[in-house]
Protein backbone atom coordinates (compact mmCIF):
# COMPACT_ATOMS: atom_id res chain seq x y z
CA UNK A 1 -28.93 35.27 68.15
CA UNK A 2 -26.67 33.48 71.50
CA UNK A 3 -23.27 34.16 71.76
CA UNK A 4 -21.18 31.61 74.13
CA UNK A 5 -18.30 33.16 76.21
CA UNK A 6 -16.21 31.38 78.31
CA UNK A 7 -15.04 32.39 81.79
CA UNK A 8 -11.90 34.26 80.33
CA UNK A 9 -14.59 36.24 78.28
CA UNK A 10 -13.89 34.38 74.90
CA UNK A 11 -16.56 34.40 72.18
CA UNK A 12 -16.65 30.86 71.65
CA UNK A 13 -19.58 30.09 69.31
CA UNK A 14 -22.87 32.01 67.97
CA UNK A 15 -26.17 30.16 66.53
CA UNK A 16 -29.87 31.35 66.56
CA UNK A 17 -30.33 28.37 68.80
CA UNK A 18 -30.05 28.62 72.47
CA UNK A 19 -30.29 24.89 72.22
CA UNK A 20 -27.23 24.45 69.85
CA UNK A 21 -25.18 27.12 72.12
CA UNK A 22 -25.95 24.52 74.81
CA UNK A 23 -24.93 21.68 73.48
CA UNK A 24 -22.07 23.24 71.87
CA UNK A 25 -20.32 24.12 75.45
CA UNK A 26 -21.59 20.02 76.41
CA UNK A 27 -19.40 18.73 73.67
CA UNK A 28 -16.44 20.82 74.52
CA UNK A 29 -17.23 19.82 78.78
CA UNK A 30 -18.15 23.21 79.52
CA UNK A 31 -19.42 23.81 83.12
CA UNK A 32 -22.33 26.38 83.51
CA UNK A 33 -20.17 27.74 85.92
CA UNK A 34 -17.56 28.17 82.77
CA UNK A 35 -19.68 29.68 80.15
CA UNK A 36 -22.13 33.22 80.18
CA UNK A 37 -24.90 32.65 76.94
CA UNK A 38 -25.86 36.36 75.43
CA UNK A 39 -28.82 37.07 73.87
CA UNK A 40 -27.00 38.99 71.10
CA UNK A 41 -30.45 40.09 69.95
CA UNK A 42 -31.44 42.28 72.47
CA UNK A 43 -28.48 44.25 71.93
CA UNK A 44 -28.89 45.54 68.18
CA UNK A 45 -28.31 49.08 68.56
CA UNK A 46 -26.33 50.76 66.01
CA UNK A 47 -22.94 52.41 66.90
CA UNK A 48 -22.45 55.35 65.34
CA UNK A 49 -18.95 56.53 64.99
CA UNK A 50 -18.68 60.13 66.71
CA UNK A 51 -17.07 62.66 64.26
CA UNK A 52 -14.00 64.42 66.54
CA UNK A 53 -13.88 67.26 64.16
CA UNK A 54 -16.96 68.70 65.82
CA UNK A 55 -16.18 67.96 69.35
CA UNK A 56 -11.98 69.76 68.99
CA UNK A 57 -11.92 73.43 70.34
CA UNK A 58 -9.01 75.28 69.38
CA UNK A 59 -6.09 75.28 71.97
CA UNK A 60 -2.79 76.34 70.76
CA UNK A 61 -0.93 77.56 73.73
C-alpha cells in the first residue's frame, strides 16, 4: 500500500499501485519535488494504546 503526500504533508491519495500513486500526482501536475510516496506497508505495526492507570503514582500534596 502507497500513500501520496504533498509538500504541506497532506495525504492525498492511497492505492496498492505505486504506478496509480504516480499517475495520480501527473493528473493533478504534481512535481516530484511536490509529492513524498510511502510505502504504507512497511509500516504495519500495531499501536497499542498504553493504559495510564498503571503508569499514575500517587501524589497528593
Amino acid at each position: 500500500m502507497y500513500g501520496l503526500y504533498d509538500k504541506e504533508g497532506m495525504l492525498r491519495f492511497v492505492d496498492a499501485d505505486k504506478d496509480a500513486c504516480i499517475a495520480y500526482a501527473e493528473l493533478f501536475e504534481l512535481g516530484s519535488t511536490n509529492y513524498c510516496l510511502i510505502d504504507l506497508a512497511s509500516d504495519t505495526k500495531k499501536v497499542t494504546a498504553a493504559n495510564l492507570g498503571q503508569n499514575l503514582g500517587g501524589n497528593n500534596n
